[in-house]
N, C-alpha and C. Protein backbone atom coordinates (compact mmCIF):
# COMPACT_ATOMS: atom_id res chain seq x y z
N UNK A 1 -12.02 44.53 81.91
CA UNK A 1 -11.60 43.42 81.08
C UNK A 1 -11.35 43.96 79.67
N UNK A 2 -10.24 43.01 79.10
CA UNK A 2 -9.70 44.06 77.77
C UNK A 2 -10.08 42.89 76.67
N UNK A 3 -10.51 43.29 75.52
CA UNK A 3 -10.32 42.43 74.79
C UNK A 3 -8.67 42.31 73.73
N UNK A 4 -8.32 41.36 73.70
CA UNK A 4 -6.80 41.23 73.03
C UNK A 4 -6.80 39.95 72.26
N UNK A 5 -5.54 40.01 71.69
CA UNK A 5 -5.46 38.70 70.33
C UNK A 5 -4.85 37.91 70.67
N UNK A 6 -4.73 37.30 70.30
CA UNK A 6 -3.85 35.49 70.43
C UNK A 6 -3.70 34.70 68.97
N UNK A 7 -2.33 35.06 68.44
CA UNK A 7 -1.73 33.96 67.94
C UNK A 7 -1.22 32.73 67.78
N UNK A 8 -1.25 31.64 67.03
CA UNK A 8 -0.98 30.51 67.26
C UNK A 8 -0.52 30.09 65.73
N UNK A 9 0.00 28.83 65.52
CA UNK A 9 -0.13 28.01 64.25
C UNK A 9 0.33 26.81 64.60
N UNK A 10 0.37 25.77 63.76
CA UNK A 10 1.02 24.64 63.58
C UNK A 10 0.91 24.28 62.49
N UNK A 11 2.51 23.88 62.27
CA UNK A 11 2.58 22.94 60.84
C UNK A 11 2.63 21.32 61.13
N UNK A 12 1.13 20.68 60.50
CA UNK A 12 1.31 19.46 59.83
C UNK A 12 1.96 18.44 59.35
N UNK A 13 2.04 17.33 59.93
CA UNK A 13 3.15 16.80 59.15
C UNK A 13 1.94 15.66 57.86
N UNK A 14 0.55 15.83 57.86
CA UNK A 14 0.12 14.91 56.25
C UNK A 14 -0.86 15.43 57.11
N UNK A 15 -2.08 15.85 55.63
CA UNK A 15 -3.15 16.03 55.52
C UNK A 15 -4.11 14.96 55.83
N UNK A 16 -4.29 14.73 57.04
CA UNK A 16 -5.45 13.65 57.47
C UNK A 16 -6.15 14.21 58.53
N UNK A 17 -7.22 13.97 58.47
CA UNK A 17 -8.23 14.91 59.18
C UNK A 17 -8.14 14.50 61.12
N UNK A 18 -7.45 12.81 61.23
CA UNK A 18 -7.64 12.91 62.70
C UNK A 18 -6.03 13.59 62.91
N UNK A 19 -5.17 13.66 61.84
CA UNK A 19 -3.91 14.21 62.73
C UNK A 19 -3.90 15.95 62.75
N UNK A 20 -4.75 16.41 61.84
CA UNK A 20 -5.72 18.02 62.11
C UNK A 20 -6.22 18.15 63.34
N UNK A 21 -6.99 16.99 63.42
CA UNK A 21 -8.02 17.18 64.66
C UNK A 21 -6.78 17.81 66.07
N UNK A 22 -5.67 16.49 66.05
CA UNK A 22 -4.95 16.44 67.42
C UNK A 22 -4.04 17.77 67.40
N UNK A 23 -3.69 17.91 66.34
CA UNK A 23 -2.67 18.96 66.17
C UNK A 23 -3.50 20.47 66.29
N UNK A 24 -3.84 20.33 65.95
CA UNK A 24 -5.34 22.08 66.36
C UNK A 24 -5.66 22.23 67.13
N UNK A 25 -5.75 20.79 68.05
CA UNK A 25 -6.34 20.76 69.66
C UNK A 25 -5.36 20.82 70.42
N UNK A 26 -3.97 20.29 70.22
CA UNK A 26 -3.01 20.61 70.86
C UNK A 26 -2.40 22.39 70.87
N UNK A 27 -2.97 22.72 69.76
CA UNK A 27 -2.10 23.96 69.77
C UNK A 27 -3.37 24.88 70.68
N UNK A 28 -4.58 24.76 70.32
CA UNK A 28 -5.96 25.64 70.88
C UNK A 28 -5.54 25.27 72.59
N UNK A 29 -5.21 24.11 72.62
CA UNK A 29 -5.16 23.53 74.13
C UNK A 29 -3.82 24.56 75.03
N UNK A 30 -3.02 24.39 74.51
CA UNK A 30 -1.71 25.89 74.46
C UNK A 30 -1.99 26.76 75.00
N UNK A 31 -2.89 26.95 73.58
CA UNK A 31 -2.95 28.45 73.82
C UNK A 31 -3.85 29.16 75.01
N UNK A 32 -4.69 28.07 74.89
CA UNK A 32 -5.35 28.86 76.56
C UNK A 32 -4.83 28.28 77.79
N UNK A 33 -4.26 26.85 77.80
CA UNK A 33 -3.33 26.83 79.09
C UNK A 33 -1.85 28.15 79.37
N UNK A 34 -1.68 28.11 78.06
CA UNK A 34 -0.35 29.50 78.84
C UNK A 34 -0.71 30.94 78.52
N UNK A 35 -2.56 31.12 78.39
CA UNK A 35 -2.76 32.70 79.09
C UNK A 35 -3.78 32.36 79.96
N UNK A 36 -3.98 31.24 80.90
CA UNK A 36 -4.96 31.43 81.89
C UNK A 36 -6.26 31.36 81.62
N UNK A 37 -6.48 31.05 80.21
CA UNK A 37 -7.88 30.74 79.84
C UNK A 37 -8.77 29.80 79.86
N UNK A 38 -9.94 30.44 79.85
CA UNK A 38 -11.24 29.06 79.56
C UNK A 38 -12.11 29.35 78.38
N UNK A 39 -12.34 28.45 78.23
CA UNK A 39 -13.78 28.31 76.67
C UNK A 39 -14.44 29.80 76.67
N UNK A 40 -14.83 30.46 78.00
CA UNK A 40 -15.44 31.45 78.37
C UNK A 40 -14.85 32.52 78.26
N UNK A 41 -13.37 32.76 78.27
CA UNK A 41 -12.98 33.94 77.57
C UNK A 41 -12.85 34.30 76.12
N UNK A 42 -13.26 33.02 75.48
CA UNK A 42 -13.19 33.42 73.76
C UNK A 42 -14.27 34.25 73.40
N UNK A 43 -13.52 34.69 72.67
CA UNK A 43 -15.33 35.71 71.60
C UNK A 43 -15.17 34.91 70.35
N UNK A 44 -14.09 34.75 69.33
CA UNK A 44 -14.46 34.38 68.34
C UNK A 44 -12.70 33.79 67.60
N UNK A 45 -13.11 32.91 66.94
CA UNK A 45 -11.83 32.58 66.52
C UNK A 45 -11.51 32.40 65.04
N UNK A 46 -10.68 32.80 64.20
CA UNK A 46 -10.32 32.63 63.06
C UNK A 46 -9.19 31.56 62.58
N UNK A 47 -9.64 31.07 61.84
CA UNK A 47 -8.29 29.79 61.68
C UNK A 47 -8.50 29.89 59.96
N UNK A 48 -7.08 29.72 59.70
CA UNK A 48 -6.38 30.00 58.35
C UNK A 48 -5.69 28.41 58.15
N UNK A 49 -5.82 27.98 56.38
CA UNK A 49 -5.28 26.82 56.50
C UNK A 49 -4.60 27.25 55.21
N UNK A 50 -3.52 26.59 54.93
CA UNK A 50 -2.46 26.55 53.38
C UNK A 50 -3.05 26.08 52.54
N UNK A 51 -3.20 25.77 51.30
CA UNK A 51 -4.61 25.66 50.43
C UNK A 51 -4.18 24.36 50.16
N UNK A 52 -2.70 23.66 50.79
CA UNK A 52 -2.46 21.96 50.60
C UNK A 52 -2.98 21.07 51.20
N UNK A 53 -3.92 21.92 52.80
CA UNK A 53 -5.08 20.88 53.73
C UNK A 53 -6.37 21.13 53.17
N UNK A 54 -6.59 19.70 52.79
CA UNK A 54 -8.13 19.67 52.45
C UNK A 54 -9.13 18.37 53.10
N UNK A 55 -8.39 18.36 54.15
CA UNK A 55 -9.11 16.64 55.17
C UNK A 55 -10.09 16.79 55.78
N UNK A 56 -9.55 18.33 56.59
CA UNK A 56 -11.40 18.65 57.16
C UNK A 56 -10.80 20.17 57.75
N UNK A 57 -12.35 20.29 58.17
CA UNK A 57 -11.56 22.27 58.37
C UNK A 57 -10.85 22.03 59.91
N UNK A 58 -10.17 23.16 60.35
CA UNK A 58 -9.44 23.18 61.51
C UNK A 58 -10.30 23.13 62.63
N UNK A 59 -11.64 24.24 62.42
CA UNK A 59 -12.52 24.81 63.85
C UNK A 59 -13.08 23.31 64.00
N UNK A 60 -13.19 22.29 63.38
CA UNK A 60 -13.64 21.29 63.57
C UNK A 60 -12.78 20.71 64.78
N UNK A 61 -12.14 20.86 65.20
CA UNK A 61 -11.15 20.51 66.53
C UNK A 61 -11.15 21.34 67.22
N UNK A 62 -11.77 22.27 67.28
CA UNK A 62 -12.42 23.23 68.23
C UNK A 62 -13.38 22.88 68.66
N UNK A 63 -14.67 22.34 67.71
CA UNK A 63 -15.78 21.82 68.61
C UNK A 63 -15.94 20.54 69.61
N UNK A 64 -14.94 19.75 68.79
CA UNK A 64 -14.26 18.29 69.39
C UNK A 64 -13.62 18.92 70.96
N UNK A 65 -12.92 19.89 71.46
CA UNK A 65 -12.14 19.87 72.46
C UNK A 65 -13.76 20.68 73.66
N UNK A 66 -14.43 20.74 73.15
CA UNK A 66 -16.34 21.42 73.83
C UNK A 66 -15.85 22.82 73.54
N UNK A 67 -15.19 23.82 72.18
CA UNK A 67 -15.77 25.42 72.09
C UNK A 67 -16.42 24.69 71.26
N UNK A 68 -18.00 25.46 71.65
CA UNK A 68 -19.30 25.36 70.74
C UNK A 68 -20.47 26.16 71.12
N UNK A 69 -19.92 26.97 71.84
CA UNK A 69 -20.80 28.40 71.59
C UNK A 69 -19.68 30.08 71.37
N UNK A 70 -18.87 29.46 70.57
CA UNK A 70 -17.75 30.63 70.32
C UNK A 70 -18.04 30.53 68.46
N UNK A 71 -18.20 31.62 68.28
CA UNK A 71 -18.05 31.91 66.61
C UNK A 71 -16.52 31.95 66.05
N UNK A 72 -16.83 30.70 65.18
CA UNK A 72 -15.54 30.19 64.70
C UNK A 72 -15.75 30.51 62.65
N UNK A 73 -14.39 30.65 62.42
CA UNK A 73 -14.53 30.83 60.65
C UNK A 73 -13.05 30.11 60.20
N UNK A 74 -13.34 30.14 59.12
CA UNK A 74 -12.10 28.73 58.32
C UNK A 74 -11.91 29.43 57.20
N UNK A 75 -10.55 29.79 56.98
CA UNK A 75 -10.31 31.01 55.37
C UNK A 75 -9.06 29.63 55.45
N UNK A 76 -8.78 30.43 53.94
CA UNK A 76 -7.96 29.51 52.94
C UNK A 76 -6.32 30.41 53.12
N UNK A 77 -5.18 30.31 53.70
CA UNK A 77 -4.01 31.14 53.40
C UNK A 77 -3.56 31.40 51.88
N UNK A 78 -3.25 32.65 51.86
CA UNK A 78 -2.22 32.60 50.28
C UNK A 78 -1.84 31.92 49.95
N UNK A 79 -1.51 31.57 48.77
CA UNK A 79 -1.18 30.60 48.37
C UNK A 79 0.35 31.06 47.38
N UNK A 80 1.19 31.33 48.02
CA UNK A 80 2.66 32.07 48.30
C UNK A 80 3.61 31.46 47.82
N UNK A 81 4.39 31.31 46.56
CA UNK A 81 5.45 30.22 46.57
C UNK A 81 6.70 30.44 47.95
N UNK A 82 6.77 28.82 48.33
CA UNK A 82 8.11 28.91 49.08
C UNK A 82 7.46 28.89 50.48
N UNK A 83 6.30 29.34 50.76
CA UNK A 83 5.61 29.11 52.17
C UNK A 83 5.53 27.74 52.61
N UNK A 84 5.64 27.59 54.29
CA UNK A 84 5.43 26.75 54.74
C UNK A 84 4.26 26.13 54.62
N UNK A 85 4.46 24.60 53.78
CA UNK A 85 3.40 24.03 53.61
C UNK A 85 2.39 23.36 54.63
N UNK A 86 1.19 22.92 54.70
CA UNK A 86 0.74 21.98 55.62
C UNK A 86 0.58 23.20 57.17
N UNK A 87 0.55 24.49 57.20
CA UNK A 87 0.20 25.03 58.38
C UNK A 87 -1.32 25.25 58.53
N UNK A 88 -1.96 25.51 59.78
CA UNK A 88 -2.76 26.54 60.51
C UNK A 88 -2.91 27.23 60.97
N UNK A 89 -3.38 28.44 61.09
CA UNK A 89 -3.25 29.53 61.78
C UNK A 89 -3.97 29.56 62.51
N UNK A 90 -4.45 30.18 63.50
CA UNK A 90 -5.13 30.69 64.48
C UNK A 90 -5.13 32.27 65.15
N UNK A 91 -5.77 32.78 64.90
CA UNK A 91 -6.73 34.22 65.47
C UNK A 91 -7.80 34.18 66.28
N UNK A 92 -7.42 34.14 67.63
CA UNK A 92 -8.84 34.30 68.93
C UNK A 92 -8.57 35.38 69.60
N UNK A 93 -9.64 35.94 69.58
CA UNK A 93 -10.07 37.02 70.25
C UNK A 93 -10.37 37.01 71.77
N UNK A 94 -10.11 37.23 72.20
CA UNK A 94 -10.33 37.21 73.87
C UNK A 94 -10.30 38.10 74.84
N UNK A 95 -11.27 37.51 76.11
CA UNK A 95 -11.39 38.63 77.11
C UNK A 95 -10.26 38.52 78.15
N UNK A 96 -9.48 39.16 78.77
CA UNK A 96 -8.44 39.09 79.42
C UNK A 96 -8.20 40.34 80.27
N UNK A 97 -7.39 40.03 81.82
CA UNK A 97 -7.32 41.00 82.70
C UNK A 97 -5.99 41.12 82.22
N UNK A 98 -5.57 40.44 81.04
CA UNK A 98 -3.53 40.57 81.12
C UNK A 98 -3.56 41.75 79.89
N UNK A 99 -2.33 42.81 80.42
CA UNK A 99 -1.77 43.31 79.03
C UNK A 99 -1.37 43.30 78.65
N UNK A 100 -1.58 43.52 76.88
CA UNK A 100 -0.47 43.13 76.02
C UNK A 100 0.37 42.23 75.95
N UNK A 101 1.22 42.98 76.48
CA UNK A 101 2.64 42.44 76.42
C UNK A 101 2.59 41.01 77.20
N UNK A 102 1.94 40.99 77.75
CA UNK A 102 1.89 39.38 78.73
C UNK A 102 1.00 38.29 77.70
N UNK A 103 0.75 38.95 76.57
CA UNK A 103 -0.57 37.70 75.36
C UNK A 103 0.79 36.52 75.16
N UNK A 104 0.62 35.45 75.73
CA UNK A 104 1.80 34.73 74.98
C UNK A 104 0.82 34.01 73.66
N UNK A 105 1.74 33.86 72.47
CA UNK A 105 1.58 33.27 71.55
C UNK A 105 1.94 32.43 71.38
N UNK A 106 1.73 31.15 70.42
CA UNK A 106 2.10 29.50 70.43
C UNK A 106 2.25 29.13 69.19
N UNK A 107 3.27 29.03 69.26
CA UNK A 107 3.73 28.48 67.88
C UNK A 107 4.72 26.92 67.82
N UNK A 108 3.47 25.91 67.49
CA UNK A 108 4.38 24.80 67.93
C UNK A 108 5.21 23.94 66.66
N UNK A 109 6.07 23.32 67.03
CA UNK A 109 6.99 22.60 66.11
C UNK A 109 7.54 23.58 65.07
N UNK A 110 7.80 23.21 64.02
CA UNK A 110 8.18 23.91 62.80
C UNK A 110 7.89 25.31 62.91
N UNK A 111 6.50 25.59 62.96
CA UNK A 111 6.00 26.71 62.79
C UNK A 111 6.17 27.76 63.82
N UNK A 112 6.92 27.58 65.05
CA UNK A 112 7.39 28.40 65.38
C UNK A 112 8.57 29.63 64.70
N UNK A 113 8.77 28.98 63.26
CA UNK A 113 9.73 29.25 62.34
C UNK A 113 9.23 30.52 61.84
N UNK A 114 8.11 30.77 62.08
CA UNK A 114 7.37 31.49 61.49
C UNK A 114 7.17 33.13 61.39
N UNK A 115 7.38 32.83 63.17
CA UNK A 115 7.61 33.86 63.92
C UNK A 115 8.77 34.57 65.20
N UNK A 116 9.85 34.50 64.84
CA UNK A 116 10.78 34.03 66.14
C UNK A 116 10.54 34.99 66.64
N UNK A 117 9.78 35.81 66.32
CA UNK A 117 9.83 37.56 67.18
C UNK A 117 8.89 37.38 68.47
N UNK A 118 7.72 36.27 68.19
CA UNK A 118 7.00 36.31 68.95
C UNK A 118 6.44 34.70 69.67
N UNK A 119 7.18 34.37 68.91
CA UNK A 119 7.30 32.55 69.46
C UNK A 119 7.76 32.72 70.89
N UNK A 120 6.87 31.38 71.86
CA UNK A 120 7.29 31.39 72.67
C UNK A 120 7.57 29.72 72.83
């Protein structure tokens, strides 16, 4: 078993903590339905927010969807003129029989903008 990364984000459309909640859970929900995952392959997850969300942190829709024995952390993104406002990021670490090249990443709505190299 390998450990490998998983990208994700979503951009926001208003800083309110239940449309955080759905939108974090939709994208976390993604991201382990299209690599075959469960709660049990996470080790740890990092989530990044634009310094314009301040409703509630992201991993908080992580514990809402039952991860709650995965070590989760909440950083603040640059604060960049011209960046996409209102995003989240996501960084999970995971155990996986897939390589590499098979990690799909999730980048939903807008924020697939983000990345077209690796958007799927």
């Amino acid at each position: 078993m390998a450990v490998r990364a998983v990208r994700g984000a979503v951009q926001l459309e208003r800083d309110e903590a239940e449309h955080m909640d759905a939108q974090v859970g939709a994208l976390l929900t993604a991201i382990l339905e299209r690599n075959g995952l469960t709660a049990d392959d996470l080790i740890s997850i990092w989530f990044t927010a634009t310094p314009d969300l301040h409703s509630d942190f992201p991993a908080a829709a992580a514990r809402k969807l039952g991860i709650v024995d995965v070590p989760l952390i909440c950083a603040q993104e640059l604060d960049i003129q011209g960046a996409m406002p209102r995003v989240v990021r996501v960084l999970a670490h995971i155990e996986t029989d897939r390589a590499r090249a098979d990690i799909s990443h999730v980048y939903l709505g807008a924020a697939a903008a983000l990345r077209k190299d690796i958007a799927q």
